[in-house]
C-alpha atoms as a PDB file:
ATOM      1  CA  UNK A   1     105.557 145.783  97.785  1.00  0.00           C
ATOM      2  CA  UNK A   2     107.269 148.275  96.284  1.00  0.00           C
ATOM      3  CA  UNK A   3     105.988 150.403  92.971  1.00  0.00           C
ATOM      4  CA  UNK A   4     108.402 151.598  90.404  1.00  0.00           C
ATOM      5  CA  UNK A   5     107.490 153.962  87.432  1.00  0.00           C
ATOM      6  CA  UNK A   6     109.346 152.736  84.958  1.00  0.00           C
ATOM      7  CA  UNK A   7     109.966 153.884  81.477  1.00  0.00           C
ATOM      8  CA  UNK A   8     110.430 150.760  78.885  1.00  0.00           C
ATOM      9  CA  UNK A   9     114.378 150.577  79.524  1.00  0.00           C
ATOM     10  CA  UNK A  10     113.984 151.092  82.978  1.00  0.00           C
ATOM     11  CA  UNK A  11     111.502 148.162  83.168  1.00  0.00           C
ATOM     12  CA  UNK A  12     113.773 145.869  80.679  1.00  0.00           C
ATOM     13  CA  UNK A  13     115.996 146.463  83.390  1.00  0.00           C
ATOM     14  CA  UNK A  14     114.823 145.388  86.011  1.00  0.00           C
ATOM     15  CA  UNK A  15     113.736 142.256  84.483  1.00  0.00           C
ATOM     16  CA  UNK A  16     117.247 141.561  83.481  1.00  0.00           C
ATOM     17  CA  UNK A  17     118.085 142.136  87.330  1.00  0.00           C
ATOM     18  CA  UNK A  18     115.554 139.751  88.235  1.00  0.00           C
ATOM     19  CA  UNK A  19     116.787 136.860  86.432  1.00  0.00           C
ATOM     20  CA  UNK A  20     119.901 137.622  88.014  1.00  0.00           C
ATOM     21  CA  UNK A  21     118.472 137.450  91.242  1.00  0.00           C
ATOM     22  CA  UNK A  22     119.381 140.893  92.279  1.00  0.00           C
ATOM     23  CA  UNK A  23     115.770 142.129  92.595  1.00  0.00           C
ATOM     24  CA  UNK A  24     112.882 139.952  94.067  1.00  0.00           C
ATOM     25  CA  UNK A  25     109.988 139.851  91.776  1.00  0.00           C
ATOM     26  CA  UNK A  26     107.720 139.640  94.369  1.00  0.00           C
ATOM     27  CA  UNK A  27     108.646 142.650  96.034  1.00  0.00           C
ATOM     28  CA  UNK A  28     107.949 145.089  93.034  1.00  0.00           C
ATOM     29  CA  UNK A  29     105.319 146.088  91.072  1.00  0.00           C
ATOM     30  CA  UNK A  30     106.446 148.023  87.817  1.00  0.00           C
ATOM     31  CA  UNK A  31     104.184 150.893  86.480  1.00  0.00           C
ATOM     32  CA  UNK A  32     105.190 151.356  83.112  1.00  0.00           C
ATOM     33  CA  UNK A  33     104.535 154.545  80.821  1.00  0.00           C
ATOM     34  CA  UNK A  34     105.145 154.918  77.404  1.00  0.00           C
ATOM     35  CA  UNK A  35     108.138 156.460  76.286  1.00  0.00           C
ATOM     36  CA  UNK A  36     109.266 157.518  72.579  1.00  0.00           C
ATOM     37  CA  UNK A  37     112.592 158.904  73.921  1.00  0.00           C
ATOM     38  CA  UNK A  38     114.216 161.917  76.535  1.00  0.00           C
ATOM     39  CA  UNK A  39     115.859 164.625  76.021  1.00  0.00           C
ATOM     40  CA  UNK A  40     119.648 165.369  77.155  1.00  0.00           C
ATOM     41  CA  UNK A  41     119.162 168.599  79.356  1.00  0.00           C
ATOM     42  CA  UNK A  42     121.710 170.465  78.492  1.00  0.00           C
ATOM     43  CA  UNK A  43     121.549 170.638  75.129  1.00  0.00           C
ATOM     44  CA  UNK A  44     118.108 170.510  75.036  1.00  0.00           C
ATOM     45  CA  UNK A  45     117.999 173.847  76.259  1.00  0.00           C
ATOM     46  CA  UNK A  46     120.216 174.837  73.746  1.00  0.00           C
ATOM     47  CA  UNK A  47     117.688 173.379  71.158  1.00  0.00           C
ATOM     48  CA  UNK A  48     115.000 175.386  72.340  1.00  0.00           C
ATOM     49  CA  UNK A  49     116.763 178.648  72.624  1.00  0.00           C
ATOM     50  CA  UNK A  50     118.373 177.703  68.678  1.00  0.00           C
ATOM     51  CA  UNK A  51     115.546 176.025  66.879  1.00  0.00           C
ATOM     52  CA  UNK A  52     112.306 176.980  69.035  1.00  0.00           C
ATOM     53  CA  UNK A  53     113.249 180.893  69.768  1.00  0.00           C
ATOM     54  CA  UNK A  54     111.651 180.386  73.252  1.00  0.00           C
ATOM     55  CA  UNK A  55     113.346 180.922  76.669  1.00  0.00           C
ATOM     56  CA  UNK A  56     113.811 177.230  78.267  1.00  0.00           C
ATOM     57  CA  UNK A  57     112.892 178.002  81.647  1.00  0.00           C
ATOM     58  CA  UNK A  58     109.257 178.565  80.422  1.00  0.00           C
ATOM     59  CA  UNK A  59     108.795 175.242  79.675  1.00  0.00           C
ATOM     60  CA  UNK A  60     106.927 173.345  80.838  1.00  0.00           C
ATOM     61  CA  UNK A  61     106.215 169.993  78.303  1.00  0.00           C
ATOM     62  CA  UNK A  62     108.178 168.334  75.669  1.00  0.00           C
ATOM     63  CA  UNK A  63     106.317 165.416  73.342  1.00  0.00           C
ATOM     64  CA  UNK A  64     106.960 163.645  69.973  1.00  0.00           C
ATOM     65  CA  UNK A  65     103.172 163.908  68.275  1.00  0.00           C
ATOM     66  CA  UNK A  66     103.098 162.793  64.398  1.00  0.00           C
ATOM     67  CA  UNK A  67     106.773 163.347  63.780  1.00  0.00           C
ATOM     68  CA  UNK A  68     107.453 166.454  65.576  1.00  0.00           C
ATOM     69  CA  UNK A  69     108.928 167.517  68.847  1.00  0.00           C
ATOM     70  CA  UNK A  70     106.148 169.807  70.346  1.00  0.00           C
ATOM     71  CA  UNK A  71     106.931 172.285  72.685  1.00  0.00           C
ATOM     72  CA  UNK A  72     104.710 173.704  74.914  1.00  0.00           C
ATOM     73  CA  UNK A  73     105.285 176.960  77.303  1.00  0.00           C
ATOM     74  CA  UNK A  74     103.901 178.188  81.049  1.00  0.00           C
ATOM     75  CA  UNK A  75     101.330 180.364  78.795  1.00  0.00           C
ATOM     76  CA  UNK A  76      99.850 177.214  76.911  1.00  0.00           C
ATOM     77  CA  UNK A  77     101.047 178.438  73.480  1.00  0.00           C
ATOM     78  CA  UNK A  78     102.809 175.327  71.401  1.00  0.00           C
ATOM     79  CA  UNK A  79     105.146 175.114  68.926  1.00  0.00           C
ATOM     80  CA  UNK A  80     106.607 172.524  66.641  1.00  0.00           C
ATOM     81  CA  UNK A  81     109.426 171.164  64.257  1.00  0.00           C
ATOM     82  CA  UNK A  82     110.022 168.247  62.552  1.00  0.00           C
ATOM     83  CA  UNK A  83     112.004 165.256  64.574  1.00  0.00           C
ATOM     84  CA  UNK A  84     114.052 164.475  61.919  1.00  0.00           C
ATOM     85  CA  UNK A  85     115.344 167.803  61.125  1.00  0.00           C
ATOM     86  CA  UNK A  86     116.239 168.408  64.675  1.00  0.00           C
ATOM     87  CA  UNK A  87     118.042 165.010  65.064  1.00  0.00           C
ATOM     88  CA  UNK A  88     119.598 165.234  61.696  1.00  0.00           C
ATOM     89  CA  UNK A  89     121.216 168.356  63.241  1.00  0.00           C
ATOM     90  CA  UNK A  90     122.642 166.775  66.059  1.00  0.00           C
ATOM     91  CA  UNK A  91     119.918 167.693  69.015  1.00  0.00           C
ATOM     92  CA  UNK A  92     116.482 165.993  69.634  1.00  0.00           C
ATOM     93  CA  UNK A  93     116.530 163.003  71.648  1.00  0.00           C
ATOM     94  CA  UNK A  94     119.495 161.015  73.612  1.00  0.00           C
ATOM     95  CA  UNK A  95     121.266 158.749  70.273  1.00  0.00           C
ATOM     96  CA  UNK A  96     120.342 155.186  72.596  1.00  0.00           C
ATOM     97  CA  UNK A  97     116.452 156.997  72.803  1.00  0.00           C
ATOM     98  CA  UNK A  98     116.715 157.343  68.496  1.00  0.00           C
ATOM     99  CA  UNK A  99     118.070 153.290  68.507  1.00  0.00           C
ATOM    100  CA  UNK A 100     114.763 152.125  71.007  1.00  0.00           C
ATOM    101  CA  UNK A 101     111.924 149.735  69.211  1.00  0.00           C
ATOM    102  CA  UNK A 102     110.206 149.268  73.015  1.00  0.00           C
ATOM    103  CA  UNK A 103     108.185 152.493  73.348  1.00  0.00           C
ATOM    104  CA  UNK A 104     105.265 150.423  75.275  1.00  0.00           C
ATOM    105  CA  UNK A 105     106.701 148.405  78.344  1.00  0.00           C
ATOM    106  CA  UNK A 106     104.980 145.360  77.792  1.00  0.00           C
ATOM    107  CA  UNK A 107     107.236 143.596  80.346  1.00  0.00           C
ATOM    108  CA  UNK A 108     105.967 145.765  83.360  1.00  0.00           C
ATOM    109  CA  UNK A 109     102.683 145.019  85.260  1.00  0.00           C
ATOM    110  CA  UNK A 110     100.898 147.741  83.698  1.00  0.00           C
ATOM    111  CA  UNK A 111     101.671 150.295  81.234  1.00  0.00           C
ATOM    112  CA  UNK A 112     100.060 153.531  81.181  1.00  0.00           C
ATOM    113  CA  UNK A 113     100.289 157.048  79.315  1.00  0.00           C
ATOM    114  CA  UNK A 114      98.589 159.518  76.498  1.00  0.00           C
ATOM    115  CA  UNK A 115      98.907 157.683  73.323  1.00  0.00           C
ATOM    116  CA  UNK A 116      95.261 156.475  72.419  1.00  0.00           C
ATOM    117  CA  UNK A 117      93.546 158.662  74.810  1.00  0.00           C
ATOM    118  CA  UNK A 118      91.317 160.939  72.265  1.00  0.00           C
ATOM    119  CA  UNK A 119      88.141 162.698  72.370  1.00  0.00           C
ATOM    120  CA  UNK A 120      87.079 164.177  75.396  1.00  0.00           C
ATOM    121  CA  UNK A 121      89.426 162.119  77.646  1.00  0.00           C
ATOM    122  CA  UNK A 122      92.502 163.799  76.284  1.00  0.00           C
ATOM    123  CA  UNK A 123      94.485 165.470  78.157  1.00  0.00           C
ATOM    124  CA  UNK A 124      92.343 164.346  81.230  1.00  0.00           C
ATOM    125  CA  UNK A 125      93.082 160.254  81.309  1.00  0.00           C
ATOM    126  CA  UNK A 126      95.768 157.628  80.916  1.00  0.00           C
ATOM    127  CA  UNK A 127      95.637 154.584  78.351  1.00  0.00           C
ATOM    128  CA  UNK A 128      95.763 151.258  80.545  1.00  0.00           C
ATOM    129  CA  UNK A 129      97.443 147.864  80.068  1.00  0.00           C
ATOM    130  CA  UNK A 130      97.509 145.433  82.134  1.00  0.00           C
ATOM    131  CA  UNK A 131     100.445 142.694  81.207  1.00  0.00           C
ATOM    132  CA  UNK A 132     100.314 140.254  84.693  1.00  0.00           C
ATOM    133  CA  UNK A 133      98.430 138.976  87.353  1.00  0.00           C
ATOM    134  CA  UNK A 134      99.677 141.053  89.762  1.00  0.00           C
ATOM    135  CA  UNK A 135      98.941 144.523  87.833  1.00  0.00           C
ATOM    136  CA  UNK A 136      95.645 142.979  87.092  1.00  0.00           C
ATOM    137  CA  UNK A 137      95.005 142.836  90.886  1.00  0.00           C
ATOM    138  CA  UNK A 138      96.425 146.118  91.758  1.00  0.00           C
ATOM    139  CA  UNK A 139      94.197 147.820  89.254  1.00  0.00           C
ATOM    140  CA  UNK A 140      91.186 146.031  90.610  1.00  0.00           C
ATOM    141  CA  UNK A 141      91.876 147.144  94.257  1.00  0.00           C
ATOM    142  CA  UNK A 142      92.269 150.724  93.063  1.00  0.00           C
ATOM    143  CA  UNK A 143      88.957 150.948  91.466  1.00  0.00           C
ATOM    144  CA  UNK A 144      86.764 148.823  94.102  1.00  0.00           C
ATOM    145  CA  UNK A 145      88.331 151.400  96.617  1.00  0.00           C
ATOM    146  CA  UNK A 146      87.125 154.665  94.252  1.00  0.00           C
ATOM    147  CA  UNK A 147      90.934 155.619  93.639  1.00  0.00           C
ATOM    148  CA  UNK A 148      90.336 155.276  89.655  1.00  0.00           C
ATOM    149  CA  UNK A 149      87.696 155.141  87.314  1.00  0.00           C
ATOM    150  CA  UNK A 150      88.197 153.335  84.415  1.00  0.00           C
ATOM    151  CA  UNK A 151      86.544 152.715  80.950  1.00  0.00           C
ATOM    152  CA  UNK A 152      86.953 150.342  78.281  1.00  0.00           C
ATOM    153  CA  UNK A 153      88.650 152.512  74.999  1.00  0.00           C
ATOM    154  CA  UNK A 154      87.349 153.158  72.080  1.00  0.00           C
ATOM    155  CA  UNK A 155      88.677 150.807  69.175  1.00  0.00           C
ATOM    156  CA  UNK A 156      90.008 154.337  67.004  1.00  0.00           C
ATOM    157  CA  UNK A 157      92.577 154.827  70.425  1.00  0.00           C
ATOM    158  CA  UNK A 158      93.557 151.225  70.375  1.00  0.00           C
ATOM    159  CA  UNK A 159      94.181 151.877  66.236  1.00  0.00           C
ATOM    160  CA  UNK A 160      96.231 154.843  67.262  1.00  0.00           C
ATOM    161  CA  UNK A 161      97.930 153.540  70.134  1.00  0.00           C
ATOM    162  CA  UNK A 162      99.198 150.466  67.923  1.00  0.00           C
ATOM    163  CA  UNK A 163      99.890 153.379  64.835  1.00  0.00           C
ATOM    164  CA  UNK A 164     102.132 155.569  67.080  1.00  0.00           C
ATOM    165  CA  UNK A 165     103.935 152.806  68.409  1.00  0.00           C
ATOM    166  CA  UNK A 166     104.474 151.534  64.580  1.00  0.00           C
ATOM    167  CA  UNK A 167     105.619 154.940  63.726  1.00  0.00           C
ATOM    168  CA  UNK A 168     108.367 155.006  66.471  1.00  0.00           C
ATOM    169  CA  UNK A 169     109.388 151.541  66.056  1.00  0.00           C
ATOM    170  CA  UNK A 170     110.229 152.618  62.245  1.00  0.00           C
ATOM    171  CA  UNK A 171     111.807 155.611  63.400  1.00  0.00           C
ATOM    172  CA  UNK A 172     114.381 153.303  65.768  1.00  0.00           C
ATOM    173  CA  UNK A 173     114.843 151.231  62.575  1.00  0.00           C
ATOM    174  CA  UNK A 174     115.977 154.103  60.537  1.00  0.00           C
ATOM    175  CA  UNK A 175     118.218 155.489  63.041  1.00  0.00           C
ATOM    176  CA  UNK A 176     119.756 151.065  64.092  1.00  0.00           C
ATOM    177  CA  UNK A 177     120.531 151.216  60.594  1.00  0.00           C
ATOM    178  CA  UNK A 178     122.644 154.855  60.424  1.00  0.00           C
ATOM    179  CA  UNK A 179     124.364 153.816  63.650  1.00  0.00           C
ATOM    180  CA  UNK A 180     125.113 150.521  63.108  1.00  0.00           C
ATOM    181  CA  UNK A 181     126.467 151.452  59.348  1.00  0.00           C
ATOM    182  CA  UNK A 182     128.698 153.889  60.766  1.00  0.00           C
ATOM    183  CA  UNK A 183     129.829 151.267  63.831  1.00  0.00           C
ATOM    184  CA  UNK A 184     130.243 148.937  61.037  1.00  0.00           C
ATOM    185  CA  UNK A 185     134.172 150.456  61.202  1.00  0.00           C
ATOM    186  CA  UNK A 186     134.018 149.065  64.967  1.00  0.00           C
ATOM    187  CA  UNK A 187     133.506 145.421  64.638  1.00  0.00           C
ATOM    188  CA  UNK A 188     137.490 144.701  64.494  1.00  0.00           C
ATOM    189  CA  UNK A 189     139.881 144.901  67.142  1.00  0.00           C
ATOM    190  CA  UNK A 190     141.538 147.878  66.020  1.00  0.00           C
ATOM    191  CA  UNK A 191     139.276 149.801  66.078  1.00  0.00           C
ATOM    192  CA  UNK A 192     137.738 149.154  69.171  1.00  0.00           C
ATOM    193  CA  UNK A 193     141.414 149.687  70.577  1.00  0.00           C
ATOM    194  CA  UNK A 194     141.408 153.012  69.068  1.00  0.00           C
ATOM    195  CA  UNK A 195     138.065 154.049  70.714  1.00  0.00           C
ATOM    196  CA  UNK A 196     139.316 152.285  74.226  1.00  0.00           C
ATOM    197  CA  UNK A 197     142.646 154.147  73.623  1.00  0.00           C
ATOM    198  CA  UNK A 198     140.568 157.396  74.742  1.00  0.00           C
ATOM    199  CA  UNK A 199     139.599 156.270  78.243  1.00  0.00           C
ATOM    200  CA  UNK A 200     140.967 157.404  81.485  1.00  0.00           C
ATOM    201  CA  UNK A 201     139.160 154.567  83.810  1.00  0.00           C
ATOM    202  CA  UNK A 202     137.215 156.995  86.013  1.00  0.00           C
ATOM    203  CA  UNK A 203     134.659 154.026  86.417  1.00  0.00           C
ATOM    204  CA  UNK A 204     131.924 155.832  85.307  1.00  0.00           C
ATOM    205  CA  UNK A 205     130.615 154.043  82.969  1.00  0.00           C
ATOM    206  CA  UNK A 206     130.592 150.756  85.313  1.00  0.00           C
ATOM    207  CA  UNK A 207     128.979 152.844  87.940  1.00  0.00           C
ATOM    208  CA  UNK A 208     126.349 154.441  85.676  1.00  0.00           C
ATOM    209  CA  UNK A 209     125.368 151.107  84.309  1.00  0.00           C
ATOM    210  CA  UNK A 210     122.344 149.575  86.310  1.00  0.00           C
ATOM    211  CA  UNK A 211     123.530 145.196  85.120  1.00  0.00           C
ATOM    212  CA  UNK A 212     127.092 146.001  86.543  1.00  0.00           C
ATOM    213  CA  UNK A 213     126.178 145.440  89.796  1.00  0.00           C
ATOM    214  CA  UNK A 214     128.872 143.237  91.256  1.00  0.00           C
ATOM    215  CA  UNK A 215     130.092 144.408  94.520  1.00  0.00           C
ATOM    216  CA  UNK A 216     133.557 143.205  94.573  1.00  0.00           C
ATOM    217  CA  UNK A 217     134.722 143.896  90.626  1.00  0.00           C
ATOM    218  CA  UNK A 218     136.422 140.967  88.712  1.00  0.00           C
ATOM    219  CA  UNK A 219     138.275 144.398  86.820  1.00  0.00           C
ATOM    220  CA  UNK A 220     140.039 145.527  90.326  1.00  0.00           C
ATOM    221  CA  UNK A 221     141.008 141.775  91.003  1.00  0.00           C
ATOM    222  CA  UNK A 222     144.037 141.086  93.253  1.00  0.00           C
ATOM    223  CA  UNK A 223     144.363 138.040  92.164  1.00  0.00           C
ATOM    224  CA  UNK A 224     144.186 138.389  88.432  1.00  0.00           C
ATOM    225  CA  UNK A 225     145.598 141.595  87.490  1.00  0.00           C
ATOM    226  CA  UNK A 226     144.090 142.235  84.067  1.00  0.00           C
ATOM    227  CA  UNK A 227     143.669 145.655  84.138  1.00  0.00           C
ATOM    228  CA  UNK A 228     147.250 147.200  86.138  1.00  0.00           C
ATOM    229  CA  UNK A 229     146.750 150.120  88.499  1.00  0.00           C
ATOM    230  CA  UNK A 230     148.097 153.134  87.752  1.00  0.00           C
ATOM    231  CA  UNK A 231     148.266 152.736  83.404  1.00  0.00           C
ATOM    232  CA  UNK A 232     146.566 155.515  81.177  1.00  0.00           C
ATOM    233  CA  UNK A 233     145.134 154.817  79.239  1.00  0.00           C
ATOM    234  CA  UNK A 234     143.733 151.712  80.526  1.00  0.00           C
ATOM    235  CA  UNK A 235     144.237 147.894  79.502  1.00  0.00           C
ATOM    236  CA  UNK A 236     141.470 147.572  76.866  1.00  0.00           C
ATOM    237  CA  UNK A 237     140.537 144.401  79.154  1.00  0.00           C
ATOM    238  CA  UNK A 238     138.884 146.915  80.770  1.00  0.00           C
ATOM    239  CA  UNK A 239     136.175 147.334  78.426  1.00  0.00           C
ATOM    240  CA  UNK A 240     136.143 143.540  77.180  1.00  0.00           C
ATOM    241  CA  UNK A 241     135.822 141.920  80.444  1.00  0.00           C
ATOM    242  CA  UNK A 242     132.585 144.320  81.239  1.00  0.00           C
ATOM    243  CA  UNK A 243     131.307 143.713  77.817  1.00  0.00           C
ATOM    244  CA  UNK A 244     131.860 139.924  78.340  1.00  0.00           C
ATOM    245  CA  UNK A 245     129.730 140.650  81.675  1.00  0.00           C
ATOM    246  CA  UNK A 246     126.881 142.495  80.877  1.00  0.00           C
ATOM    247  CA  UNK A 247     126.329 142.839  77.036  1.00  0.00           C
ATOM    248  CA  UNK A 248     123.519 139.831  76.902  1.00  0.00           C
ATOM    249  CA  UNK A 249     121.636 141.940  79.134  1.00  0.00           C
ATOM    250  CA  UNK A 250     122.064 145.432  77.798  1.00  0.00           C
ATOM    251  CA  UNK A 251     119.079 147.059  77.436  1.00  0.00           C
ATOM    252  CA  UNK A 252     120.102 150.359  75.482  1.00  0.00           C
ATOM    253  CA  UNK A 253     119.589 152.387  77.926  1.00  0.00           C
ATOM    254  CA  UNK A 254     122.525 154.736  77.120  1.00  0.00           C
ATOM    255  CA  UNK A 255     124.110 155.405  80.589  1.00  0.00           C
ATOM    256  CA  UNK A 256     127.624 154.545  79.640  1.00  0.00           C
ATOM    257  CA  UNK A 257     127.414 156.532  77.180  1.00  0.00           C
ATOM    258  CA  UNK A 258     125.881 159.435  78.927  1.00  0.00           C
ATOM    259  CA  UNK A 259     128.584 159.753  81.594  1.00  0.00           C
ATOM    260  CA  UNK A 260     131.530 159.069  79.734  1.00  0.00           C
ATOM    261  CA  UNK A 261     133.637 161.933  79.386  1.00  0.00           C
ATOM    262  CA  UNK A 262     136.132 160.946  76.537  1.00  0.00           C
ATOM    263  CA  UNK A 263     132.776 160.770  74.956  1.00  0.00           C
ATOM    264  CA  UNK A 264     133.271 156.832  73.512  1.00  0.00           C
ATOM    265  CA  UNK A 265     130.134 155.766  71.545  1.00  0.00           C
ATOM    266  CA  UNK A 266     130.012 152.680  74.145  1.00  0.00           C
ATOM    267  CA  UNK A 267     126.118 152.458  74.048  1.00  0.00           C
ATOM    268  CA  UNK A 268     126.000 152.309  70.173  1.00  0.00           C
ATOM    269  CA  UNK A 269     128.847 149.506  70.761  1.00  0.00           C
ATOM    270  CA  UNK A 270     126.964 147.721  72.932  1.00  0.00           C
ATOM    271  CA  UNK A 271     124.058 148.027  71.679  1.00  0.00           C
ATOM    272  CA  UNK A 272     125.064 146.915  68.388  1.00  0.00           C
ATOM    273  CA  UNK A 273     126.801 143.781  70.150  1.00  0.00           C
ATOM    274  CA  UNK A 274     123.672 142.964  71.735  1.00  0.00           C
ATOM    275  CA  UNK A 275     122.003 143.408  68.278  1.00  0.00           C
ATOM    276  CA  UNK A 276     123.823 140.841  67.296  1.00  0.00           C
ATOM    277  CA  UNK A 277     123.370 138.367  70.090  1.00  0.00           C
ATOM    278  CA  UNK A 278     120.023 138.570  69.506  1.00  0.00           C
ATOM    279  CA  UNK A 279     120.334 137.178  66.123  1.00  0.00           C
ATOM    280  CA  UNK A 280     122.648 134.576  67.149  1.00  0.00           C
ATOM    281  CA  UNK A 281     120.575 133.539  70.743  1.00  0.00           C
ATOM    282  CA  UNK A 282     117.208 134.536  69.365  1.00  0.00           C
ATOM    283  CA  UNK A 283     117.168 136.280  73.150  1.00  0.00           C
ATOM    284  CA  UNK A 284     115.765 140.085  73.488  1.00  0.00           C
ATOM    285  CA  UNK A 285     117.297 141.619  77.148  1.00  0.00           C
ATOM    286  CA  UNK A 286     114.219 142.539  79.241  1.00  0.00           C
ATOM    287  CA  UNK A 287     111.215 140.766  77.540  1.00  0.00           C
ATOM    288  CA  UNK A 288     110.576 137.152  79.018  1.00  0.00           C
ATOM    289  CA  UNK A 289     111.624 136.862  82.762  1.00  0.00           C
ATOM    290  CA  UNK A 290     111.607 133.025  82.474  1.00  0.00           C
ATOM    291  CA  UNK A 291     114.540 133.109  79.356  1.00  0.00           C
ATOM    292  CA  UNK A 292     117.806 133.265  80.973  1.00  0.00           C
ATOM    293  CA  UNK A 293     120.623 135.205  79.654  1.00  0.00           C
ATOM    294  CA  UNK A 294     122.188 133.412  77.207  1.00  0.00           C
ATOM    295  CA  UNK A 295     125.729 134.548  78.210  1.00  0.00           C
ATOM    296  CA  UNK A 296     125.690 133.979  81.788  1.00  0.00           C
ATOM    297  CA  UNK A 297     123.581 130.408  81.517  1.00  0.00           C
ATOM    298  CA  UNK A 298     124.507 126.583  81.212  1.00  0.00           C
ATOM    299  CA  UNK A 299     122.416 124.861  79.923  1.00  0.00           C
ATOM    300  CA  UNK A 300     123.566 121.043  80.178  1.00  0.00           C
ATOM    301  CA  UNK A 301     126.218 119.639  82.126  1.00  0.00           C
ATOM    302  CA  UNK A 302     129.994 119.569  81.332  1.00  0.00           C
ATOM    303  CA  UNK A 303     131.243 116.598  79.757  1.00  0.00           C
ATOM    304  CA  UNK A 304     133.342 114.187  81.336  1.00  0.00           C
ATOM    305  CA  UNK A 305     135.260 113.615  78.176  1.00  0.00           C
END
């Protein structure tokens, strides 16, 4: 077997891939850590050098702890500012990271990481969850061979565990509801034209994206020449077809975005797409492994009618 550390989009993921049978369950076991959002590099550094007054390449920790962005340096000092004031300035986390409700990967086979560690274990231990059989029995084989020790936790971590996920589950609310207000504009076809308009097909947005995996693209088609060679900027097909694709199964996790060079908001598109399928389908990309994409599934057979 193979063991993947995961973050909660990465494990979404890989459950999507799963149901699409491009990953074998059996093969991987997924060790999940909790996540409250990353940081883009390069302007994080610019952040810290702006807002923080502190020289980036001594640092060597970054964490969100009740509602600011803690720094903390080679020398052990710390410093802190408010979340919202950095991300109402335009740094702070990646936008998708600020959108995110699933800061505790509850679909891997165990999630680990600091939130609900206190007392004298902080700082020195990892919170444990254990979500299948199979983490269950990996956990158990690491502490009859002496690899871990483990303890139950105290009922104030579970309280704060639960709190600090609360907290950063209202914190993606606030930021769904900015977004999507402002991509309210992008739910009709001219608009969406005028965002596609900006593209100059260099593919990296299907190559960054980890449901696109199709190895011979429908998009490059001989046969069915939807999007012409050679045309800048591209036939907004382009864009539709991968949406129609993938978009059941997007799990936010902002790659499209991040490589995109004409900078086009495609995550918050997506994203608020897949908001809205959820609605619709009642389905939630990268939760149940037995509920089947509700794009890419038939669920009765075709009438003969």
């Amino acid at each position: 077997k193979i063991a993947v550390t995961t973050k909660p989009c990465d494990a979404m993921t890989i459950v999507e891939l799963m149901k699409r049978k491009q990953i074998n369950q059996d093969n991987v076991v997924m060790i999940g850590i909790n996540c409250g959002g990353t940081l883009p590099p390069v302007q994080a550094r610019e952040m810290i050098e702006k807002f923080y007054e502190i020289d980036p390449d001594t640092v060597v920790k970054e964490e969100i702890a009740k509602g600011n962005l803690v720094i903390e340096t080679a020398d052990d000092a710390e410093k802190e500012i408010s979340i919202d004031e950095l991300e109402d300035a335009g740094y702070g986390r990646r936008t998708n990271c600020r959108r995110c409700e699933t800061n505790i990967p509850k679909m891997a086979d165990l999630a680990m990481g600091n939130w609900g560690v206190i007392g004298p274990q902080a700082g020195k231990a990892t919170f444990v969850e254990v979500f299948s059989e199979k983490g269950a029995e990996i956990l158990d084989k690491a502490i009859k061979a002496n690899v871990l020790k483990v303890k139950d936790p105290v009922p104030k971590g579970i309280e704060i565990r639960a709190n600090i996920d609360k907290a950063m589950v209202n914190l993606a609310n606030k930021w769904q509801n900015r977004n999507f207000e402002e991509s309210d504009e992008l739910m009709n076809l001219d608009q969406y034209l005028d965002e596609f308009d900006k593209c100059i097909k260099c593919y990296g947005c299907r190559e960054a994206c980890p449901i696109c995996f199709c190895k011979e693209c429908s998009i490059e088609s001989e046969s069915v020449n939807w999007v012409p060679k050679g045309e800048l900027p591209p036939s907004p097909m382009f864009h539709f077809v991968r949406m129609l694709h993938m978009v059941d199964s997007c799990t936010n996790c902002g790659q499209c975005e991040e490589v995109c060079p004409a900078e086009i908001p495609l995550a918050r598109i997506f994203h608020k797409i897949n908001v809205e399928l959820q609605d619709v389908f009642k389905y939630h990309p990268g939760y149940d492994l037995e509920q089947k994409p509700p794009l890419s599934v038939i669920d009765k057979e075709p009438s003969e009618e």
